[in-house]
N, C-alpha and C. Protein backbone atom coordinates (compact mmCIF):
# COMPACT_ATOMS: atom_id res chain seq x y z
N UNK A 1 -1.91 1.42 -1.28
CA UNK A 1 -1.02 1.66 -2.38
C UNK A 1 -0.91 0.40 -3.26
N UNK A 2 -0.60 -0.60 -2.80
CA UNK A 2 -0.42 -2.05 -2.92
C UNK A 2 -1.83 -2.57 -3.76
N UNK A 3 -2.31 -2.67 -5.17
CA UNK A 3 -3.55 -3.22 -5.47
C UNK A 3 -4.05 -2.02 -5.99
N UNK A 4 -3.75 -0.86 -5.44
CA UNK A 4 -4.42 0.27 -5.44
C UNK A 4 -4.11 1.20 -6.55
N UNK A 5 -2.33 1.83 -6.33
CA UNK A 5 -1.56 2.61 -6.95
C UNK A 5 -0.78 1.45 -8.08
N UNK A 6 -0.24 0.55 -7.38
CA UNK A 6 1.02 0.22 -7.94
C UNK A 6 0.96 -1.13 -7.84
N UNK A 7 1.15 -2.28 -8.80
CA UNK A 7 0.68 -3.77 -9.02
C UNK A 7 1.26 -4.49 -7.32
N UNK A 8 1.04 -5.33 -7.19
CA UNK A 8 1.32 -6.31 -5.94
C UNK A 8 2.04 -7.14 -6.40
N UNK A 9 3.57 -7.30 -5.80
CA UNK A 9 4.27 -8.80 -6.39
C UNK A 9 3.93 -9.60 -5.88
N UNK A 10 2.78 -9.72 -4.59
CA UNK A 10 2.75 -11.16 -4.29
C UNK A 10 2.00 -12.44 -4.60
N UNK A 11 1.03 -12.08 -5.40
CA UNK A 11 0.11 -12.78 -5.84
C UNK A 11 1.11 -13.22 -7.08
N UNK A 12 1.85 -12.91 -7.93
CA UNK A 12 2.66 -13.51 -8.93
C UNK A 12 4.18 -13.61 -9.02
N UNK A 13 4.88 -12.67 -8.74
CA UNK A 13 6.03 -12.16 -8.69
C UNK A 13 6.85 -13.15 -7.71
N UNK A 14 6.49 -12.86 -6.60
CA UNK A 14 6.83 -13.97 -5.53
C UNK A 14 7.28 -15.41 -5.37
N UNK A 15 5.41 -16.24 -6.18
CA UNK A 15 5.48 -17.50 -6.28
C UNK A 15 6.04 -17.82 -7.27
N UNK A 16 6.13 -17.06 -8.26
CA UNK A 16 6.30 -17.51 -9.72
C UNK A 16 8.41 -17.44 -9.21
N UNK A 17 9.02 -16.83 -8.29
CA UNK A 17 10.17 -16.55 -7.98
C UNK A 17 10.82 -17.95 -7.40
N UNK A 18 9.72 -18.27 -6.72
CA UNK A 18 10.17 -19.95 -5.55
C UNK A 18 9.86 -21.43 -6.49
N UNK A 19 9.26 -20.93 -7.98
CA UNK A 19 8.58 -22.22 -8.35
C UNK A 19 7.73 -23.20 -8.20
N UNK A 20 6.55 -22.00 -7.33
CA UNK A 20 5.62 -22.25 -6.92
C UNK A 20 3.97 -21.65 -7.27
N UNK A 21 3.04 -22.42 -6.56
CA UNK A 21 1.75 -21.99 -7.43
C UNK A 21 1.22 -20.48 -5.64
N UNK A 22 0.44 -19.63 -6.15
CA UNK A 22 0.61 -18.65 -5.05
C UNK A 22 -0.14 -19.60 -3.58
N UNK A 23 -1.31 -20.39 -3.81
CA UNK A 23 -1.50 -21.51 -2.80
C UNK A 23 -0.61 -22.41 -2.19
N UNK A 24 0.26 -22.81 -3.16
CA UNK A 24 1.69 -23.52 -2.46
C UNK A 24 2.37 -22.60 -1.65
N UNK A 25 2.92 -21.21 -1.75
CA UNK A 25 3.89 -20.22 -1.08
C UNK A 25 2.55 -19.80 -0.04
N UNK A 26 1.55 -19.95 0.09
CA UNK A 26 0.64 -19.39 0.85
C UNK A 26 0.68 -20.67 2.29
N UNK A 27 0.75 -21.95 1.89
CA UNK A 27 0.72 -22.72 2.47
C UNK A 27 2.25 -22.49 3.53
N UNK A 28 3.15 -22.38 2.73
CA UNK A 28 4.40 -22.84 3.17
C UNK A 28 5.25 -21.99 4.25
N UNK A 29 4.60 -19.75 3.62
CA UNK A 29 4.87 -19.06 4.48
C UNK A 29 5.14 -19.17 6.00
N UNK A 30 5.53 -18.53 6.40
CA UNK A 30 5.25 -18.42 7.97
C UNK A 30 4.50 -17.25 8.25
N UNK A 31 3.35 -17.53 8.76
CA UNK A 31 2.01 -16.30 8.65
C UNK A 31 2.17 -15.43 9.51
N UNK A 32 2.81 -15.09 10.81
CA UNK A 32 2.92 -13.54 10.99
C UNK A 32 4.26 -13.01 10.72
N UNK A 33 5.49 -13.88 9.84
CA UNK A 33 6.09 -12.54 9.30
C UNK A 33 6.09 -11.04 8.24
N UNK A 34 5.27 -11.82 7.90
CA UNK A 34 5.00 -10.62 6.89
C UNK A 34 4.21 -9.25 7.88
N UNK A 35 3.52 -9.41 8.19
CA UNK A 35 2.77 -8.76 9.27
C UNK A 35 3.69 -7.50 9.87
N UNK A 36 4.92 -8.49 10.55
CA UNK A 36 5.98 -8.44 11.10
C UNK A 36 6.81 -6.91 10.69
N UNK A 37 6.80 -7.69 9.33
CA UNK A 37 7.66 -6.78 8.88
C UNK A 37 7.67 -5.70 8.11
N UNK A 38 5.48 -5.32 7.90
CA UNK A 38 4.90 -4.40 7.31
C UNK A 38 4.97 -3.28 8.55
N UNK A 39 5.04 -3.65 10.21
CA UNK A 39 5.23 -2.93 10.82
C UNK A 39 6.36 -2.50 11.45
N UNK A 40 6.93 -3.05 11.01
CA UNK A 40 8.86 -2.47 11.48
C UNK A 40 9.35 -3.60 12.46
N UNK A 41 8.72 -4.60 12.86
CA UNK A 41 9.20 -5.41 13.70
C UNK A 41 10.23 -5.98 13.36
N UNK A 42 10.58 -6.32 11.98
CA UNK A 42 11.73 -7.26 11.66
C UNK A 42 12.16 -6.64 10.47
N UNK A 43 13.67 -6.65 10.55
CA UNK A 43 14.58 -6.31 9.84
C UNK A 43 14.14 -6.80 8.27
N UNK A 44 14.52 -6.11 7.49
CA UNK A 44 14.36 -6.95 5.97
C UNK A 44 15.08 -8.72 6.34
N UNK A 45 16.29 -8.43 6.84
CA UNK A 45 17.22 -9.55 6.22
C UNK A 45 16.39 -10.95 8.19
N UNK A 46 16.38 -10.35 8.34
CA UNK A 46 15.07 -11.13 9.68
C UNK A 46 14.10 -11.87 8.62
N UNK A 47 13.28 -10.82 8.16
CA UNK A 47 12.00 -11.23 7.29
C UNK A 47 12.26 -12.73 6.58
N UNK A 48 13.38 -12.64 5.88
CA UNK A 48 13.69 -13.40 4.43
C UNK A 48 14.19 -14.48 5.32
N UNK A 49 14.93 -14.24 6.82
CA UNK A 49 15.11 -15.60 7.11
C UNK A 49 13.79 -16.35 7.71
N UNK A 50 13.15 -15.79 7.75
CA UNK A 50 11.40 -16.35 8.96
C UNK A 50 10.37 -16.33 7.54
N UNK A 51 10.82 -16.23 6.11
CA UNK A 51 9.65 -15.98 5.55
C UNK A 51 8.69 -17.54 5.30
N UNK A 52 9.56 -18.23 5.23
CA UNK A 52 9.27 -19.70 4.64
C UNK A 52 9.22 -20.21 6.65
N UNK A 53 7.93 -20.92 6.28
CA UNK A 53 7.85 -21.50 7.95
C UNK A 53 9.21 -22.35 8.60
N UNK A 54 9.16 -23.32 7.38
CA UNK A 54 10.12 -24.61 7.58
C UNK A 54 11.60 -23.52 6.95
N UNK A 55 12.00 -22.39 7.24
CA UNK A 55 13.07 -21.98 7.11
C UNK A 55 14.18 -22.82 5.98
N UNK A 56 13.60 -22.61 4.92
CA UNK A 56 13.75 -23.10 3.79
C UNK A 56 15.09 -21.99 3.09
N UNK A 57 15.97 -22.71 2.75
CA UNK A 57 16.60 -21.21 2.00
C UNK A 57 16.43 -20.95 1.02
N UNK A 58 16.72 -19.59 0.18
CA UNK A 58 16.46 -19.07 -0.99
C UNK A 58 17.90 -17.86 -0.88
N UNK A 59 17.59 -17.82 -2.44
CA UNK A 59 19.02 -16.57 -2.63
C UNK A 59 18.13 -15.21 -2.25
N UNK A 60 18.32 -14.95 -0.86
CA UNK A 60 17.81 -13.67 -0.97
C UNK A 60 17.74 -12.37 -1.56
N UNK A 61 19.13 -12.24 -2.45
CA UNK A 61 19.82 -10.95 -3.30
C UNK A 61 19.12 -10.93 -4.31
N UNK A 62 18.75 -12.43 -4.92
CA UNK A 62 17.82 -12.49 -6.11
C UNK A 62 16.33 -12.26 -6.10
N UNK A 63 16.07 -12.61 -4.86
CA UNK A 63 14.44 -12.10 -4.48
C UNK A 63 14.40 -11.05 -4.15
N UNK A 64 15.39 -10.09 -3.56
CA UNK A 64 14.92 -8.81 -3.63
C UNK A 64 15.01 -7.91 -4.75
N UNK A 65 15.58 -8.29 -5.62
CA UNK A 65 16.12 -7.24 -7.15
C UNK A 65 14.46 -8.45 -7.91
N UNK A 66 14.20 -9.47 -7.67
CA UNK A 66 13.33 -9.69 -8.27
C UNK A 66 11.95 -8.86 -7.83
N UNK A 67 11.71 -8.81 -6.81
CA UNK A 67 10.75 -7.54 -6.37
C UNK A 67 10.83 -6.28 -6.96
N UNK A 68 12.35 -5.87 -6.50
CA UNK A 68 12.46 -4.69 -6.72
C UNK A 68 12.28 -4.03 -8.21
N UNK A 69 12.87 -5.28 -9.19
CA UNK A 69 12.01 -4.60 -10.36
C UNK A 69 10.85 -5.44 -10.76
N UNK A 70 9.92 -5.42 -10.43
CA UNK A 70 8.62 -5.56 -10.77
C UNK A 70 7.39 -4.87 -10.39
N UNK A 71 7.77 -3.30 -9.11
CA UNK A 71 6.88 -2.46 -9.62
C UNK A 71 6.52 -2.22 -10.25
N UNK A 72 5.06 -1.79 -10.46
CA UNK A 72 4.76 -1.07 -12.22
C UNK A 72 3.69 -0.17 -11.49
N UNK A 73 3.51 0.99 -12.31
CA UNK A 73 1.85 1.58 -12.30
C UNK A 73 0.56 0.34 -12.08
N UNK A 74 -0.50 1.02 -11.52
CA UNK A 74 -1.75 0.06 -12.52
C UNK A 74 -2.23 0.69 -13.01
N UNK A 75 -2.34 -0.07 -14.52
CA UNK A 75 -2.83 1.18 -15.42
C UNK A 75 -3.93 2.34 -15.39
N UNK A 76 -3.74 3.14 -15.54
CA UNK A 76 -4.89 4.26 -15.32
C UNK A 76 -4.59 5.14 -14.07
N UNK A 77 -3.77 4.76 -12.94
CA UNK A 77 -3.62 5.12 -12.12
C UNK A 77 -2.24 6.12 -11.95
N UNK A 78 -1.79 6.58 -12.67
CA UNK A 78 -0.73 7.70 -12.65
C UNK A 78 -1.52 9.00 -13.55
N UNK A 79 -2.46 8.78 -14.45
CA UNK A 79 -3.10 9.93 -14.65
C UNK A 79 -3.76 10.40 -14.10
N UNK A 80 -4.50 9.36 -13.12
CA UNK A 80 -5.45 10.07 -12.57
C UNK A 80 -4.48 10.65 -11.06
N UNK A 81 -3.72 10.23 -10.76
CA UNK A 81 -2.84 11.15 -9.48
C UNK A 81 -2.47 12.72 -10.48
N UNK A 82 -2.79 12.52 -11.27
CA UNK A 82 -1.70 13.78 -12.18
C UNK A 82 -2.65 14.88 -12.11
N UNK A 83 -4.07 14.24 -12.49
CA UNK A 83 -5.31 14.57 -12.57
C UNK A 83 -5.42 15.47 -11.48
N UNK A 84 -5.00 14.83 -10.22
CA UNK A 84 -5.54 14.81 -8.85
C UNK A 84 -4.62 16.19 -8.65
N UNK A 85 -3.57 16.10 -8.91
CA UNK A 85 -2.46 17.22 -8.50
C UNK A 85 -2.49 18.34 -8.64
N UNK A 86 -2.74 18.14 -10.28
CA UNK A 86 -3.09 19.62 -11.16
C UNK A 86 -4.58 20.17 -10.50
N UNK A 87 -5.16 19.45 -10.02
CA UNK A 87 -6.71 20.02 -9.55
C UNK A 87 -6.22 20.94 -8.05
N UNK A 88 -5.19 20.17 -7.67
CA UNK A 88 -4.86 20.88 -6.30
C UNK A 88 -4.66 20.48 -4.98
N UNK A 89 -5.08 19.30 -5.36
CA UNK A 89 -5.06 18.25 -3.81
C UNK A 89 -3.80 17.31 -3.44
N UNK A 90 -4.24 17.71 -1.91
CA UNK A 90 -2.56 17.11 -1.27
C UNK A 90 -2.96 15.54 -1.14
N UNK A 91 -2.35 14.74 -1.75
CA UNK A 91 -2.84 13.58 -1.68
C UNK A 91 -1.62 12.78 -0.52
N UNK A 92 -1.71 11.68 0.63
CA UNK A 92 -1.18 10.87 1.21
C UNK A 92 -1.05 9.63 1.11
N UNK A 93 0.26 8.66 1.31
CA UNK A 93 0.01 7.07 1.20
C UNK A 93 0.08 6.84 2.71
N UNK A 94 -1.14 5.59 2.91
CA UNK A 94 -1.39 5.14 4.08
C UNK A 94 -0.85 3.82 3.85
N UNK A 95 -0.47 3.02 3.65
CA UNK A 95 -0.07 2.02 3.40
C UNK A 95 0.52 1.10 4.10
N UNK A 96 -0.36 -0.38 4.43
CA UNK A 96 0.26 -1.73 5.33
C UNK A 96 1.79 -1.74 4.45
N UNK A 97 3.39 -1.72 4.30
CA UNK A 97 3.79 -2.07 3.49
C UNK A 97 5.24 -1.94 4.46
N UNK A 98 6.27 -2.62 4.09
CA UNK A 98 7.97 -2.47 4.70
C UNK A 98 8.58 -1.88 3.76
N UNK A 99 9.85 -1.40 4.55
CA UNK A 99 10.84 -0.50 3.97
C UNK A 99 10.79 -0.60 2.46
N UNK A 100 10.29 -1.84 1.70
CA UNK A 100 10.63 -1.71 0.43
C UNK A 100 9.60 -0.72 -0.67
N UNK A 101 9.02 0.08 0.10
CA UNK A 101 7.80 1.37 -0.30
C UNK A 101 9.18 2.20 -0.86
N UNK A 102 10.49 2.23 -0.15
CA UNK A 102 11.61 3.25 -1.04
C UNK A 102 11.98 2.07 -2.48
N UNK A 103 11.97 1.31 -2.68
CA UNK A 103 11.77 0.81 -4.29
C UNK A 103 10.99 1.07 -5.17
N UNK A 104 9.80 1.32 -4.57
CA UNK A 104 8.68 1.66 -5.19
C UNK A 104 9.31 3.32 -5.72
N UNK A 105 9.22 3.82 -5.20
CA UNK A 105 9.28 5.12 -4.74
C UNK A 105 11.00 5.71 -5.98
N UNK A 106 11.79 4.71 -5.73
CA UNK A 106 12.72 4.80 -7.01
C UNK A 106 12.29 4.27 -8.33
N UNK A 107 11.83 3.31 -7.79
CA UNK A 107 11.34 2.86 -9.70
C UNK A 107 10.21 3.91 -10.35
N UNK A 108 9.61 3.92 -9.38
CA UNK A 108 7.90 4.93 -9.77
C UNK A 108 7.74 6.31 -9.52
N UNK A 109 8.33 7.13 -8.45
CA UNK A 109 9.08 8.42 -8.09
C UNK A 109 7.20 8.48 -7.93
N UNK A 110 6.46 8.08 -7.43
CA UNK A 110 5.10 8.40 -6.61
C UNK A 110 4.78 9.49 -5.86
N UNK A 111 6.13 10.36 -5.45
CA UNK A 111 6.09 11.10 -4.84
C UNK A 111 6.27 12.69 -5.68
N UNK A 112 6.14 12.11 -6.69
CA UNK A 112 4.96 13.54 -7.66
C UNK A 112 4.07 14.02 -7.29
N UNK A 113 3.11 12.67 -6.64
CA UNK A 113 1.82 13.02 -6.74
C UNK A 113 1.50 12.77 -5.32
N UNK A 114 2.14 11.66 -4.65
CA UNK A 114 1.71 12.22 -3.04
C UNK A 114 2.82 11.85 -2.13
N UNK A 115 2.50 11.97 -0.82
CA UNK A 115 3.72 11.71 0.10
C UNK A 115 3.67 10.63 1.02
N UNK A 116 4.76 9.90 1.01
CA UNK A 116 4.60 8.49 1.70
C UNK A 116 4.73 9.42 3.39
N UNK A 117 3.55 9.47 3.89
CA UNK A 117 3.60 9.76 4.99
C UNK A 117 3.16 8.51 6.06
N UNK A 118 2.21 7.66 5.82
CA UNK A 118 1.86 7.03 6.80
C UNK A 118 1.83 5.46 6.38
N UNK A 119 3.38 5.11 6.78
CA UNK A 119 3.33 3.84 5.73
C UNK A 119 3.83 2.79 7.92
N UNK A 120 3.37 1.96 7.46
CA UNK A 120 2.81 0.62 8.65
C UNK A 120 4.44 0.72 9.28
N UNK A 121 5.53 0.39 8.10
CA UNK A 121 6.39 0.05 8.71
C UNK A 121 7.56 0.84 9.41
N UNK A 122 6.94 2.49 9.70
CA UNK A 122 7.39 3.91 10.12
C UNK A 122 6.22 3.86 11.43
N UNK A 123 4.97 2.97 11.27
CA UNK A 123 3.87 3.88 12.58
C UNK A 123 3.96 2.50 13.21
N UNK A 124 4.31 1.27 13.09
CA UNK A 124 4.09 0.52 14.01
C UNK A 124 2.44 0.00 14.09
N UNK A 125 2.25 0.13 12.89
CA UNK A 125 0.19 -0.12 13.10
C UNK A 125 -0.16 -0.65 11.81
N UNK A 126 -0.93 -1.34 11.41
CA UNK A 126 -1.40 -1.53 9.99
C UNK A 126 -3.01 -1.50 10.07
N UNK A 127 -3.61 -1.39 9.18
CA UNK A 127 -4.93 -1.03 8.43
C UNK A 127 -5.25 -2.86 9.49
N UNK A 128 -6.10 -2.68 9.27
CA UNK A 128 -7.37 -2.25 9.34
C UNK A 128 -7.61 -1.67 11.25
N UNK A 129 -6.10 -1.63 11.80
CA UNK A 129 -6.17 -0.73 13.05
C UNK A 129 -6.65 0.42 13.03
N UNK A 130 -7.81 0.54 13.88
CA UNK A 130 -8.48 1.97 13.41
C UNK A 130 -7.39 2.98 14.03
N UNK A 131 -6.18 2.71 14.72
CA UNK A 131 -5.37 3.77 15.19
C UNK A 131 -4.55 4.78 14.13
N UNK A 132 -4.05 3.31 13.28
CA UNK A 132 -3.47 4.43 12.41
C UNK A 132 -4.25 5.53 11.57
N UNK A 133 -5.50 5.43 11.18
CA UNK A 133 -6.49 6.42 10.80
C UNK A 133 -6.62 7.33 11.61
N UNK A 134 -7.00 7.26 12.65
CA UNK A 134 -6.51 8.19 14.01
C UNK A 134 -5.71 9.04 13.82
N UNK A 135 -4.55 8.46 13.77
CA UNK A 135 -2.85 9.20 13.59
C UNK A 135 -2.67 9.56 12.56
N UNK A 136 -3.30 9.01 11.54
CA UNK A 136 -2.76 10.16 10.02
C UNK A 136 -3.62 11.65 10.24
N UNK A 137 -5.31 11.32 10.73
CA UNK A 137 -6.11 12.70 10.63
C UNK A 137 -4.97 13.56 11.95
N UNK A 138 -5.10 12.82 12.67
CA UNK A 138 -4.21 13.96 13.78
C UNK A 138 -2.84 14.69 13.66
N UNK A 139 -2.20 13.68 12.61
CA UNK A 139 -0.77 14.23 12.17
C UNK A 139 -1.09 14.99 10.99
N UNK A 140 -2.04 14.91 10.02
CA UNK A 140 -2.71 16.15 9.60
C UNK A 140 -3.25 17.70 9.70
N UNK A 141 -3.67 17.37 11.15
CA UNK A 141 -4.42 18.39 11.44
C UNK A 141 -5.31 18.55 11.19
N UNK A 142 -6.46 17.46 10.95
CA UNK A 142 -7.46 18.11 10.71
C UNK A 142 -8.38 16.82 10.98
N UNK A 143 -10.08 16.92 11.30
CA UNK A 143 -10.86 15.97 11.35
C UNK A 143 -10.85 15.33 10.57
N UNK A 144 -11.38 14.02 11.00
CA UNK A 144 -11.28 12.47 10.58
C UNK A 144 -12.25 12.39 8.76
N UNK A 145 -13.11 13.60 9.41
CA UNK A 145 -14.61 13.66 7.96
C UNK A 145 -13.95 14.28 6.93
N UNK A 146 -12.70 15.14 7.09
CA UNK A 146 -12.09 15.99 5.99
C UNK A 146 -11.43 14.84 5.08
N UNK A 147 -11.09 14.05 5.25
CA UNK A 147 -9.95 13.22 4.85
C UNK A 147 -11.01 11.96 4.00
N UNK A 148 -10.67 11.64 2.92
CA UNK A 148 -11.32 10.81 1.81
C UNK A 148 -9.67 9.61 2.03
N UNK A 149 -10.76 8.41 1.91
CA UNK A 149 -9.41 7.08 1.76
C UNK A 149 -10.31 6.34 1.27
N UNK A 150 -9.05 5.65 0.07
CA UNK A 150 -9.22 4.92 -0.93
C UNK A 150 -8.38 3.67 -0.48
N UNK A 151 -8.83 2.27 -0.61
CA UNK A 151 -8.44 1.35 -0.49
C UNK A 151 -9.14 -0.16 -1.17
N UNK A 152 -8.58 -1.14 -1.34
CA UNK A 152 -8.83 -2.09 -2.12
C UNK A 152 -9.75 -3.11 -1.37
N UNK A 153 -9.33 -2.97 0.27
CA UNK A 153 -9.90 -4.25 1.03
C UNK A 153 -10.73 -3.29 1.82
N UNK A 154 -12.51 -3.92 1.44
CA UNK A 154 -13.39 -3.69 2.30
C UNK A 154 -13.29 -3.47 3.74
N UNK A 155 -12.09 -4.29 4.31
CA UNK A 155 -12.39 -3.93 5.77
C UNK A 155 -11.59 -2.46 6.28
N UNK A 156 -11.00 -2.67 5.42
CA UNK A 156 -9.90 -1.33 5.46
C UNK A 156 -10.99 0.06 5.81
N UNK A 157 -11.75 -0.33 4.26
CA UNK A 157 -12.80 1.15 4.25
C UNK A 157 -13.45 1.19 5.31
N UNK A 158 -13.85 0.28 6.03
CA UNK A 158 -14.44 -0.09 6.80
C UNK A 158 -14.31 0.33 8.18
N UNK A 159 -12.95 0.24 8.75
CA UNK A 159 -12.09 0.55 9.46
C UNK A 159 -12.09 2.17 9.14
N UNK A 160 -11.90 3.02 8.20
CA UNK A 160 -12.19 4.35 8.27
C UNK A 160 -12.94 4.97 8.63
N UNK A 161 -13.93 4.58 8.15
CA UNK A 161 -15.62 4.85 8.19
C UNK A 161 -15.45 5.11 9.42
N UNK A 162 -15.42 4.40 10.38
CA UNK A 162 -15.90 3.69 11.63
C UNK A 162 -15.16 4.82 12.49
N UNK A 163 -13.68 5.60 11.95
CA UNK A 163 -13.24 6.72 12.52
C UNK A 163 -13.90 8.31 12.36
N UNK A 164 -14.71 7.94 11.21
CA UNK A 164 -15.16 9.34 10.78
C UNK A 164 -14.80 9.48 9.71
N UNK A 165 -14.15 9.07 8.73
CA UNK A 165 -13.23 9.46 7.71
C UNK A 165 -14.34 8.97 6.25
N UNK A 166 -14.24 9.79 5.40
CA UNK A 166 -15.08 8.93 4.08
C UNK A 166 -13.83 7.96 3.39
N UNK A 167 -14.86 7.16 2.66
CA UNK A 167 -13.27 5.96 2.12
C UNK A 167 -14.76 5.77 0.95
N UNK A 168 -14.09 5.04 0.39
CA UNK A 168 -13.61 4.61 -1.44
C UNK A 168 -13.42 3.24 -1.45
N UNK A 169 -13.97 2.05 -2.15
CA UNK A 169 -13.15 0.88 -2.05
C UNK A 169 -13.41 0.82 -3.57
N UNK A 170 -11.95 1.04 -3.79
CA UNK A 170 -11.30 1.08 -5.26
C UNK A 170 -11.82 -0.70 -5.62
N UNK A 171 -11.92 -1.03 -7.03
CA UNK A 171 -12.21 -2.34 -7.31
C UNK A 171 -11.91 -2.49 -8.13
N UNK A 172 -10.65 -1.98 -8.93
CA UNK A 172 -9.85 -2.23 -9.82
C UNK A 172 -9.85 -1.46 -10.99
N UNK A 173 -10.89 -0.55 -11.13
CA UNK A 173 -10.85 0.20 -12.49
C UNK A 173 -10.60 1.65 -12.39
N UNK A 174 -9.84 2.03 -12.78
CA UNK A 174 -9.02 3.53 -12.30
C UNK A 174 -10.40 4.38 -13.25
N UNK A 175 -11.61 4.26 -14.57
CA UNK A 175 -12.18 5.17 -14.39
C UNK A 175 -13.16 5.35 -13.78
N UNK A 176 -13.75 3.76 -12.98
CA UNK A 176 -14.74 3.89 -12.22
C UNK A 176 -14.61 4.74 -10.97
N UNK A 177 -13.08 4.68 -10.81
CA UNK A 177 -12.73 5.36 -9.51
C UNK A 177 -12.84 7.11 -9.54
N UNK A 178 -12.21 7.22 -10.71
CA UNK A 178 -12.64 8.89 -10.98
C UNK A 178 -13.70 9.31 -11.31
N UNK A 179 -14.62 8.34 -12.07
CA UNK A 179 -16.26 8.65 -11.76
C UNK A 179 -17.04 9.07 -10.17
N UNK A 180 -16.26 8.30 -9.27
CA UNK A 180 -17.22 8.23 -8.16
C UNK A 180 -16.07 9.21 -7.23
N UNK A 181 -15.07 9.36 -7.74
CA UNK A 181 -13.96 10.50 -6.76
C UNK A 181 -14.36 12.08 -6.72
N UNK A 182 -14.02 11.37 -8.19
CA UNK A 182 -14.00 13.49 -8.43
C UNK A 182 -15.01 14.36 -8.50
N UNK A 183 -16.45 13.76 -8.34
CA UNK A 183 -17.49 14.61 -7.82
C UNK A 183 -17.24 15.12 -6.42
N UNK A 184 -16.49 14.80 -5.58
CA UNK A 184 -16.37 14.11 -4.15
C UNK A 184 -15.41 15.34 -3.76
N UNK A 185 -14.89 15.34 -4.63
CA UNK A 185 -14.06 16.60 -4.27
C UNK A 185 -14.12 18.35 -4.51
N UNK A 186 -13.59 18.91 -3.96
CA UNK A 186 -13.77 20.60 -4.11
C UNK A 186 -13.00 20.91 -5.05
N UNK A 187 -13.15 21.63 -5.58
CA UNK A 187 -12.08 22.45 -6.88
C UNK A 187 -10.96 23.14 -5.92
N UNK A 188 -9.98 22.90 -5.99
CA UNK A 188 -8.84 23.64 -5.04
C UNK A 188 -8.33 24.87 -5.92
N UNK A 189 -8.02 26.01 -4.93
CA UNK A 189 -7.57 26.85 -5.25
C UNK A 189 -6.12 26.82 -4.85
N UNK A 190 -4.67 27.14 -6.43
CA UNK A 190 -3.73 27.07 -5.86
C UNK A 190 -2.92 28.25 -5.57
């Protein structure tokens, strides 16, 4: 979803929040909370205290309303879900991401076009675990080959593949993506 659907605050949003360059906040993090807390391990208000290694403080109220509004579309990418809808297809988010997927989800109402069903910090698993691919085709119902996934990081697709599943590695241009999608798909009957 993250890179994919809907811009990433962390590459700008974030650092640009601490007064920092994204290599400085990369340095300074503490590297498995985030992880942490894409899979439900730690509370939001946990996260924000473990985010900075050296437990550094910050106004947390302001970093989260600063996140929270800086969802956006990426461009091209809400027509083509619209695209996707009206054609007939049930589309799913698989997504490494924490509770804050319901911000998204208020600012962007995403759930037009598909359903946050299999998001990291509800399954306890993140990408590139081939389990959770596993668990979405099975909580589906249906084989691993039926199911098309789109994702930004090679290993991700990679990680599908490897279940059976076809994947997509989106690379930033929403019409290259519907060039190489929508042959890919069946005309649905609704």
């Amino acid at each position: 979803m993250m890179d994919t659907l809907v811009r990433d605050p962390f590459r700008d949003v974030m650092p640009s929040f601490f007064g920092m360059t994204l290599s400085e906040m990369l340095q300074l993090k503490q590297p498995e909370a985030w992880g942490e807390f894409e899979r439900g391990e730690l509370s939001e208000a946990q996260f924000l205290e473990r985010f900075f290694a050296d437990r550094r403080r910050f106004d947390h109220a302001a970093f989260c309303a600063t996140i929270r509004g800086s969802y956006a579309w990426l461009e091209g990418m809400e027509p083509l879900l619209a695209e996707l809808k009206a054609r007939g297809h049930t589309m799913h988010v698989l997504s490494n991401y924490p509770v804050w997927y319901r911000w998204i989800e208020e600012r962007l109402a995403l759930s037009r076009y598909v359903s946050w069903t299999f998001m990291s910090c509800r399954l306890g698993l993140r990408k590139p675990d081939p389990r959770i691919f596993e668990r979405a085709a099975g909580e589906l119902g249906v084989a691993p080959s039926a199911c098309l996934f789109i994702d930004d990081r090679p290993q991700n697709c990679d990680a599908a593949r490897a279940v059976g599943m076809r994947a997509i590695r989106f690379g930033g241009d929403p019409a290259a993506l519907a060039e190489e999608l929508l042959p890919l798909l069946p005309v649905q009957q609704r």
